[in-house]
PDB file of N, CA and C in Angstrom:
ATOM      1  N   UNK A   1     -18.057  14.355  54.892  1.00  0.00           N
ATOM      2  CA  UNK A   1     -17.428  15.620  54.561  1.00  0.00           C
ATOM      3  C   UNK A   1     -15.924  15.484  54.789  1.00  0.00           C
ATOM      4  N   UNK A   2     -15.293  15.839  53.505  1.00  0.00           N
ATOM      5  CA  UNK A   2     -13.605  15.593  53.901  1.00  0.00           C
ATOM      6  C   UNK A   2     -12.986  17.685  54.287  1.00  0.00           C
ATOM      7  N   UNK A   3     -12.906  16.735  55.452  1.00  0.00           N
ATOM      8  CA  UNK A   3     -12.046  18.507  56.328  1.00  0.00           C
ATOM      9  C   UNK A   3     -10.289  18.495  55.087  1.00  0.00           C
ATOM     10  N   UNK A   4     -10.458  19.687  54.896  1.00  0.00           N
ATOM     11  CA  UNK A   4      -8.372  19.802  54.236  1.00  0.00           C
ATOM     12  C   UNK A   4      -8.057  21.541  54.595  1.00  0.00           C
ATOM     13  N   UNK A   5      -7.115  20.978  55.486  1.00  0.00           N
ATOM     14  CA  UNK A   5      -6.739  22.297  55.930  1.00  0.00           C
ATOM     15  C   UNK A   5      -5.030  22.759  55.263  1.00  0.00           C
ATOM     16  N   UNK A   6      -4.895  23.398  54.485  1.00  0.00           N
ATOM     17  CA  UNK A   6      -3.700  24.178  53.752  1.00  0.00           C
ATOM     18  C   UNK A   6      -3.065  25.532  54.347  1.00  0.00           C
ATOM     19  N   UNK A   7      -1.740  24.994  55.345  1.00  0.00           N
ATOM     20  CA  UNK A   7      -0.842  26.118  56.060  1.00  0.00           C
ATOM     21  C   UNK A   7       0.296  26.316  54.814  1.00  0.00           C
ATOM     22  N   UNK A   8      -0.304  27.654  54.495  1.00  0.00           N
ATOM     23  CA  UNK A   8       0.974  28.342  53.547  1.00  0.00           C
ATOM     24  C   UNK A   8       0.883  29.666  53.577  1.00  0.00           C
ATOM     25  N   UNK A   9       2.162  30.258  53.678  1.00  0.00           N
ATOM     26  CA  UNK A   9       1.694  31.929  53.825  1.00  0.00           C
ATOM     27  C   UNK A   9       1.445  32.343  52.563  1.00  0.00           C
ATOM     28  N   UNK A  10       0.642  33.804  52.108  1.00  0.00           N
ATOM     29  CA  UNK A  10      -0.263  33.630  51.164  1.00  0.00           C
ATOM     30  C   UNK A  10       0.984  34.564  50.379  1.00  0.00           C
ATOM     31  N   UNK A  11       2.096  34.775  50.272  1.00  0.00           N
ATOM     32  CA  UNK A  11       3.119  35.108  49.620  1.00  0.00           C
ATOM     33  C   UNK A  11       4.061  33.898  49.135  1.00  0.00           C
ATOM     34  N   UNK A  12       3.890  33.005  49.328  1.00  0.00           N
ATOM     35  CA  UNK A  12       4.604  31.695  48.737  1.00  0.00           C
ATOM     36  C   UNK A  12       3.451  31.196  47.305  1.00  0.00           C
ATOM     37  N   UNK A  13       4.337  30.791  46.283  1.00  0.00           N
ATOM     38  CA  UNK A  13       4.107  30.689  45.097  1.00  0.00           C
ATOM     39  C   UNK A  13       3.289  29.647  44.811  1.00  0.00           C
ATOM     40  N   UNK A  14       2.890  28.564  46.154  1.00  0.00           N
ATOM     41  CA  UNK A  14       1.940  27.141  46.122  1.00  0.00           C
ATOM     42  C   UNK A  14       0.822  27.885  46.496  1.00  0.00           C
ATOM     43  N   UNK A  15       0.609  28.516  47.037  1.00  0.00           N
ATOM     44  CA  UNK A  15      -0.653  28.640  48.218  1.00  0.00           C
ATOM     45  C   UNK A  15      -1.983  28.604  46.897  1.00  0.00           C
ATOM     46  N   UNK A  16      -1.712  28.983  46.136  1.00  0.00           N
ATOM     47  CA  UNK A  16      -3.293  29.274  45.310  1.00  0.00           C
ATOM     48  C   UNK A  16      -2.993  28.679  44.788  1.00  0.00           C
ATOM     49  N   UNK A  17      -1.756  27.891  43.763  1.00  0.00           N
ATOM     50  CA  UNK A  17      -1.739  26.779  43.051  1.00  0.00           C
ATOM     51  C   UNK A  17      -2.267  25.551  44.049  1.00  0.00           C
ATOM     52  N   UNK A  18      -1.894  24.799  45.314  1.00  0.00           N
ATOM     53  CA  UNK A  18      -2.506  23.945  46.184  1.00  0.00           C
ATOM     54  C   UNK A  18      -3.661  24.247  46.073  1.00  0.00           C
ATOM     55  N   UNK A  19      -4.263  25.041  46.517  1.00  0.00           N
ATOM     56  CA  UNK A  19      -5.796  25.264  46.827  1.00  0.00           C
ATOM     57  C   UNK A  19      -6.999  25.093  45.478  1.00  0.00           C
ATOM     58  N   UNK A  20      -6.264  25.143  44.421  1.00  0.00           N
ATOM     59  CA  UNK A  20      -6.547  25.066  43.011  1.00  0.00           C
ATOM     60  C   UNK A  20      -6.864  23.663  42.612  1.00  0.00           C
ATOM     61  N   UNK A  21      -6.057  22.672  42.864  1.00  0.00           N
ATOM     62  CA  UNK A  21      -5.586  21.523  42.967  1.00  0.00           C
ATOM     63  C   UNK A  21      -6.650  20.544  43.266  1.00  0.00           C
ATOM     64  N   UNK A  22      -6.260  20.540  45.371  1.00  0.00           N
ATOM     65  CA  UNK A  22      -7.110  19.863  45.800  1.00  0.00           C
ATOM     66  C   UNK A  22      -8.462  20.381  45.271  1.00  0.00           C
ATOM     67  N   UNK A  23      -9.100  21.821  45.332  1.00  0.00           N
ATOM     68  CA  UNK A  23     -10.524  22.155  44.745  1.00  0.00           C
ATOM     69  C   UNK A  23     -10.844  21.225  43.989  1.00  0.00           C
ATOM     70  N   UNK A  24     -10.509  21.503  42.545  1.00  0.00           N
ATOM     71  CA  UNK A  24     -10.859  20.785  40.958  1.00  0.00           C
ATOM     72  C   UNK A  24     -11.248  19.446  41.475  1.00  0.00           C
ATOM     73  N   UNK A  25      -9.772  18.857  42.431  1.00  0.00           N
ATOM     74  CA  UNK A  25      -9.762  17.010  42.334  1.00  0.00           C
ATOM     75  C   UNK A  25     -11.010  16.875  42.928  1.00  0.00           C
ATOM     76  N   UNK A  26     -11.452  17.575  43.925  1.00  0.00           N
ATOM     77  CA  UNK A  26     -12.352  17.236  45.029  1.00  0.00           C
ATOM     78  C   UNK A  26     -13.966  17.145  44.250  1.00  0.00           C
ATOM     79  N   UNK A  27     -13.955  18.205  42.955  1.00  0.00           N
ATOM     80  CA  UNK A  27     -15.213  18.628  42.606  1.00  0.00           C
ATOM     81  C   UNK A  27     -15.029  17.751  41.396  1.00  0.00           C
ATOM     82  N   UNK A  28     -14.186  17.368  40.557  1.00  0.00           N
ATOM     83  CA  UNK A  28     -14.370  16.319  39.857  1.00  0.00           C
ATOM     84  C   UNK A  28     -14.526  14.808  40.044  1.00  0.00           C
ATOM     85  N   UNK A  29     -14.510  14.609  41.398  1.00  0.00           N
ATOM     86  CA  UNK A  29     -14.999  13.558  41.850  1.00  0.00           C
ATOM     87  C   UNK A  29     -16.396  13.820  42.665  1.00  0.00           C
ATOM     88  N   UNK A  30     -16.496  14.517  42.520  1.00  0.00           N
ATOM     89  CA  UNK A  30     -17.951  14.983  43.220  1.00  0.00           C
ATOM     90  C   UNK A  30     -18.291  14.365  44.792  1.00  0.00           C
ATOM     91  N   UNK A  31     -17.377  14.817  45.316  1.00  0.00           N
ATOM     92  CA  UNK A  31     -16.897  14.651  46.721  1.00  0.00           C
ATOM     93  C   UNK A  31     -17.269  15.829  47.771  1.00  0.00           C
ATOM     94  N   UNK A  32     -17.874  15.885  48.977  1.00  0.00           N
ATOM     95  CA  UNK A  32     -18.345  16.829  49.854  1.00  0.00           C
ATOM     96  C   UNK A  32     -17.161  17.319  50.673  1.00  0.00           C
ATOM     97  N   UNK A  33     -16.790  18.518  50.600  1.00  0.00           N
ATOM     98  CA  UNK A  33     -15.298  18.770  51.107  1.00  0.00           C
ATOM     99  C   UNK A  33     -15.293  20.501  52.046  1.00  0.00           C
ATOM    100  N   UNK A  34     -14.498  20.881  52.266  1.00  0.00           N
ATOM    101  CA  UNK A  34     -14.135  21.879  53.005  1.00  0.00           C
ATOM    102  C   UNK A  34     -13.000  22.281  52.890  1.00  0.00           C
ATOM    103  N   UNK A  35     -12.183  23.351  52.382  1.00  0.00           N
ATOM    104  CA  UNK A  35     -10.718  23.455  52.759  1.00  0.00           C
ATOM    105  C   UNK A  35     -10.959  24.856  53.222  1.00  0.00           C
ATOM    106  N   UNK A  36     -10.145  25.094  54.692  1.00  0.00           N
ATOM    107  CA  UNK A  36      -9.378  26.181  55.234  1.00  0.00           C
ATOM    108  C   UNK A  36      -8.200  26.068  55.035  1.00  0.00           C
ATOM    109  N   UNK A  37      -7.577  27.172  54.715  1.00  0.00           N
ATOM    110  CA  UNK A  37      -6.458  27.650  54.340  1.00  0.00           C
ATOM    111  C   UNK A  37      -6.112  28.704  55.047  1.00  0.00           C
ATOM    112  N   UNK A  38      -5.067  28.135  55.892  1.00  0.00           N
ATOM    113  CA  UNK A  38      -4.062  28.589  57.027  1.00  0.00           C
ATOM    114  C   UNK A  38      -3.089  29.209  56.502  1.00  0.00           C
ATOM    115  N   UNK A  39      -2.991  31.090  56.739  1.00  0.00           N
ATOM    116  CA  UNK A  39      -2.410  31.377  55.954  1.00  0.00           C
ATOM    117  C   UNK A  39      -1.786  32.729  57.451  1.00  0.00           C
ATOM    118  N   UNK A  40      -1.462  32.929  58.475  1.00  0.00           N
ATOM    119  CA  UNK A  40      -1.030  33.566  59.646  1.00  0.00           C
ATOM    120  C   UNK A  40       0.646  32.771  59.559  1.00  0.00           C
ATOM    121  N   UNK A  41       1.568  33.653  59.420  1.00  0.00           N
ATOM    122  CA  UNK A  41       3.009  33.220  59.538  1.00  0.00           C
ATOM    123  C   UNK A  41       2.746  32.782  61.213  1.00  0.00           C
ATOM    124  N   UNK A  42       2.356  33.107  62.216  1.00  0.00           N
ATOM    125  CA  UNK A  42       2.853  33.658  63.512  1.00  0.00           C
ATOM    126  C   UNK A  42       1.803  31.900  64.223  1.00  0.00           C
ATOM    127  N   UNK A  43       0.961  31.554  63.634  1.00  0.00           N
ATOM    128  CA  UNK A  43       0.342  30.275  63.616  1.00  0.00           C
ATOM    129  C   UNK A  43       0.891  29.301  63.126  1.00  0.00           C
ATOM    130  N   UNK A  44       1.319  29.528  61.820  1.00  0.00           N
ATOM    131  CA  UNK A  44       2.161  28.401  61.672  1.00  0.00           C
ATOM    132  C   UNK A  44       3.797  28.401  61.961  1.00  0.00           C
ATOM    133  N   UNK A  45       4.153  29.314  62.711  1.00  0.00           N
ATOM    134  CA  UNK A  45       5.334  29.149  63.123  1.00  0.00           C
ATOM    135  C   UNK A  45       5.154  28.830  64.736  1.00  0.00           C
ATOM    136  N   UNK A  46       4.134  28.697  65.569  1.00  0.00           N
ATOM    137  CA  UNK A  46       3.808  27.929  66.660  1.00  0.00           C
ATOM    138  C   UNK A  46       3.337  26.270  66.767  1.00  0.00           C
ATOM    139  N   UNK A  47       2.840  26.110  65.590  1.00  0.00           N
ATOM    140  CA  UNK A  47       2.749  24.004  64.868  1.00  0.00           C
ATOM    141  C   UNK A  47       4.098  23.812  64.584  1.00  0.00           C
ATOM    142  N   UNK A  48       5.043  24.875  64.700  1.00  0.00           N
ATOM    143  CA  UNK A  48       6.545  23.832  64.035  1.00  0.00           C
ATOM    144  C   UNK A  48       6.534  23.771  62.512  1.00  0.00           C
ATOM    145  N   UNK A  49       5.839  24.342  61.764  1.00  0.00           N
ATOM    146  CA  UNK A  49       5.623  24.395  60.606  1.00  0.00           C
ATOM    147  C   UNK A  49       6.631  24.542  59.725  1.00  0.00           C
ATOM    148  N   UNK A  50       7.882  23.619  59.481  1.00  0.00           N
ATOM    149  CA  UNK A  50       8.486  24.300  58.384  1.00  0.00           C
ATOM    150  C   UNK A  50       8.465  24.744  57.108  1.00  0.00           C
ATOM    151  N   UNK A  51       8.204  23.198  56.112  1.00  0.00           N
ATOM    152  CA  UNK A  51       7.662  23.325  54.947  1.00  0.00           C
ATOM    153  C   UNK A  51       6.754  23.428  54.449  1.00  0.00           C
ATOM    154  N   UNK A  52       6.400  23.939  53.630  1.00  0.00           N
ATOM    155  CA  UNK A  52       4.884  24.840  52.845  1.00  0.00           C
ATOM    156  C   UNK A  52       4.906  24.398  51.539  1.00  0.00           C
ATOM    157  N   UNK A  53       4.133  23.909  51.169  1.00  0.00           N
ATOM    158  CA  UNK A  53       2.253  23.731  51.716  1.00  0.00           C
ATOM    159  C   UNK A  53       2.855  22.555  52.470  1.00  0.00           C
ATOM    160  N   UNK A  54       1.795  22.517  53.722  1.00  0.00           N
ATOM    161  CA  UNK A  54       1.847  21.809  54.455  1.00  0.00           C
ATOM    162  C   UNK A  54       0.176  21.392  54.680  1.00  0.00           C
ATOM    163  N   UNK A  55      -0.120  20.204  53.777  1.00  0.00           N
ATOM    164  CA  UNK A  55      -1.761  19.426  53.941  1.00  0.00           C
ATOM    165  C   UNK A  55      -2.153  18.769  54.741  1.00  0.00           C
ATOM    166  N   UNK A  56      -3.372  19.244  55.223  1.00  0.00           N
ATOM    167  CA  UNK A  56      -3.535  17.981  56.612  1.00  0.00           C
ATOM    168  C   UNK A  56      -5.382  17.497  55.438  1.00  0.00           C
ATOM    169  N   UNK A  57      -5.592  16.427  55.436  1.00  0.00           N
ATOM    170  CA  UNK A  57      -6.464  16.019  54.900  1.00  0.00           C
ATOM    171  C   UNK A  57      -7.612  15.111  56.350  1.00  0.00           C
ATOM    172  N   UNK A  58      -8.161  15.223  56.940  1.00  0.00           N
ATOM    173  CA  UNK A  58      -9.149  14.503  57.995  1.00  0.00           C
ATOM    174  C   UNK A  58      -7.962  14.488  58.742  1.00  0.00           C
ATOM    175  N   UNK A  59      -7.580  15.476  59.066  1.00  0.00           N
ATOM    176  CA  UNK A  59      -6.721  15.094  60.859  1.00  0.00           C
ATOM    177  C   UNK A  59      -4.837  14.090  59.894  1.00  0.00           C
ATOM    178  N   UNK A  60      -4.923  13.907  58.950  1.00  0.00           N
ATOM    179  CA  UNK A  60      -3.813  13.140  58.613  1.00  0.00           C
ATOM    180  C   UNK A  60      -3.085  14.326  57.613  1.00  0.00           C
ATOM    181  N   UNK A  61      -1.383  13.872  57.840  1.00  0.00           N
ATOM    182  CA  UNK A  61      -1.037  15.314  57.130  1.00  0.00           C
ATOM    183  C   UNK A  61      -0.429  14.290  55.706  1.00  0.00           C
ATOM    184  N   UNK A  62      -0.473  14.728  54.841  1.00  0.00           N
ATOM    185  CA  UNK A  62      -0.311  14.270  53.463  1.00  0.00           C
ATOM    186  C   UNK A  62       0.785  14.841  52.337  1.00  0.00           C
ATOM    187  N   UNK A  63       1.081  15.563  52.416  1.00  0.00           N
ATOM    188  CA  UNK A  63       2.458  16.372  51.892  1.00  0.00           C
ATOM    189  C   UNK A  63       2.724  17.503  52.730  1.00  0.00           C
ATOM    190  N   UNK A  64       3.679  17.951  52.503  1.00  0.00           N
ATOM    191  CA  UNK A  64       5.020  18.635  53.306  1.00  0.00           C
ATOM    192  C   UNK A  64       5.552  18.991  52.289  1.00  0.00           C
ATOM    193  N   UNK A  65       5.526  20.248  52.215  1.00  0.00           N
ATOM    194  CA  UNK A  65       6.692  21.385  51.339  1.00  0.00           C
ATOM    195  C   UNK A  65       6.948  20.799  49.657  1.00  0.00           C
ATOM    196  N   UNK A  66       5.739  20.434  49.125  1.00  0.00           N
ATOM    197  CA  UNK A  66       5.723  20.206  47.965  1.00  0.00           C
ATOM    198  C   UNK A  66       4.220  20.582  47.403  1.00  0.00           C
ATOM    199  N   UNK A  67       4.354  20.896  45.866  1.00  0.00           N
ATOM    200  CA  UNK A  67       3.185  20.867  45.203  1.00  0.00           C
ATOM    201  C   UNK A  67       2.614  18.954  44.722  1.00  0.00           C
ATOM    202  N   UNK A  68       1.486  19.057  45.140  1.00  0.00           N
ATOM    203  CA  UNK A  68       1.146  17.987  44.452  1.00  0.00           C
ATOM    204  C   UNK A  68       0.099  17.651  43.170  1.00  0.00           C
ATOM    205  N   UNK A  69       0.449  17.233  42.563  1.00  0.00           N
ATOM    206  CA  UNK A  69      -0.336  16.937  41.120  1.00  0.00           C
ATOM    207  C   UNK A  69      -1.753  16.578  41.609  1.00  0.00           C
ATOM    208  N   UNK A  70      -2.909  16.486  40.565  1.00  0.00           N
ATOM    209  CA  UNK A  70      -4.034  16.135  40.419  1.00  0.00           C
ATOM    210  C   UNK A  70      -3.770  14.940  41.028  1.00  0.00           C
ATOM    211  N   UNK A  71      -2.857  14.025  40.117  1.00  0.00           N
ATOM    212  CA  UNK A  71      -3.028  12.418  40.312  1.00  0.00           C
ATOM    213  C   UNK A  71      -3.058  12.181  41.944  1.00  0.00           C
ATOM    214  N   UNK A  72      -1.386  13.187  42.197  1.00  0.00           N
ATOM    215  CA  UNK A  72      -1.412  12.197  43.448  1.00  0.00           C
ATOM    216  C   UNK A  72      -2.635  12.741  44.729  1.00  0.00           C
ATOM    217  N   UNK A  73      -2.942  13.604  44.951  1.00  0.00           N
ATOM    218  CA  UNK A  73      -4.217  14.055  44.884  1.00  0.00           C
ATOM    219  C   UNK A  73      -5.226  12.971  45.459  1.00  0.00           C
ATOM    220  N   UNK A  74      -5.488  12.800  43.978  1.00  0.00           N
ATOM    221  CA  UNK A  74      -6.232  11.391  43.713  1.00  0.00           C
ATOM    222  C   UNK A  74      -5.681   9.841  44.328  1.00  0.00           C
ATOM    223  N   UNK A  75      -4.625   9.670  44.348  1.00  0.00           N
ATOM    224  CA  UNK A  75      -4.069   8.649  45.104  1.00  0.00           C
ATOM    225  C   UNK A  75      -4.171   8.859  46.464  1.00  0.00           C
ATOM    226  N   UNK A  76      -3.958  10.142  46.750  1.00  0.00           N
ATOM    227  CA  UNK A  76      -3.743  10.067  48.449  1.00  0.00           C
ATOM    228  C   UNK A  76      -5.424   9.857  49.287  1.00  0.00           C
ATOM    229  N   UNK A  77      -6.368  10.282  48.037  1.00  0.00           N
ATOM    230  CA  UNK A  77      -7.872   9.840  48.638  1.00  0.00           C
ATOM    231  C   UNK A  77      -8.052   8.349  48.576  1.00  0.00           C
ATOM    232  N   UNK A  78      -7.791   7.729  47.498  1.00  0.00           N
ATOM    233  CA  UNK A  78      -7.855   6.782  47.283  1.00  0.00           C
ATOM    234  C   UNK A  78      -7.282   6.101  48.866  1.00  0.00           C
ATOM    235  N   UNK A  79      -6.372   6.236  48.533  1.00  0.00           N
ATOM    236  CA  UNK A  79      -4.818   5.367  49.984  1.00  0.00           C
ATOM    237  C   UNK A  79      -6.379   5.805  51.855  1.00  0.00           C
ATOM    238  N   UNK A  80      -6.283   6.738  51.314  1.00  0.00           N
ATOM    239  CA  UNK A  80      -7.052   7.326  52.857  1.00  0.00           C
ATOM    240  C   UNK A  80      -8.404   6.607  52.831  1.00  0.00           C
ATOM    241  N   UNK A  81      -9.233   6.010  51.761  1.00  0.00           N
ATOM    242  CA  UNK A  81     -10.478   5.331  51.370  1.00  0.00           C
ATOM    243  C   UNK A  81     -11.737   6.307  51.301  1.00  0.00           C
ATOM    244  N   UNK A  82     -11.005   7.795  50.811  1.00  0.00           N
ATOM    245  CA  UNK A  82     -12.421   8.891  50.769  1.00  0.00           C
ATOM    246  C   UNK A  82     -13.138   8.542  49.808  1.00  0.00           C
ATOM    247  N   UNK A  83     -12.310   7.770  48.300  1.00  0.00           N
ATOM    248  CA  UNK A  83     -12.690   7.912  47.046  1.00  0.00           C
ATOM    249  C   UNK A  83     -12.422   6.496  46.287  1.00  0.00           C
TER     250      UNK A  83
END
């Protein structure tokens, strides 16, 4: 089971585009997954949280304050050996 946890407050313009994203990649590879989506300003301003989306994929964080494409997505499972 791949844990992906997504800190973005739910007024920033990634938060449902990210969550959109990883979903699709995860289910078109037909991969067993989970995402919580961390979405409390007052939580992520106690992690030090600056940039949003901020991905943690199995305990490893994977982008920082960017949207990421399908592909890389797909690369960053790949790189991690989920997929």
């Amino acid at each position: 089971m791949i844990e992906v946890r997504i800190y973005c407050i739910k007024s920033n313009e990634n938060y449902q585009t990210s969550y959109n994203l990883i979903k699709e990649t995860m289910e078109e590879n037909n991969l067993e997954y989970i995402i919580h989506r961390i979405t409390e300003s007052d939580f992520i301003k106690r992690r030090n949280i600056i940039h949003i989306p901020h991905i943690v994929i199995n305990n490893q964080i994977t982008n920082i304050g960017k949207n990421l494409t399908k592909n890389e997505i797909r690369i960053t499972l790949i790189r991690m050996k989920l997929l």
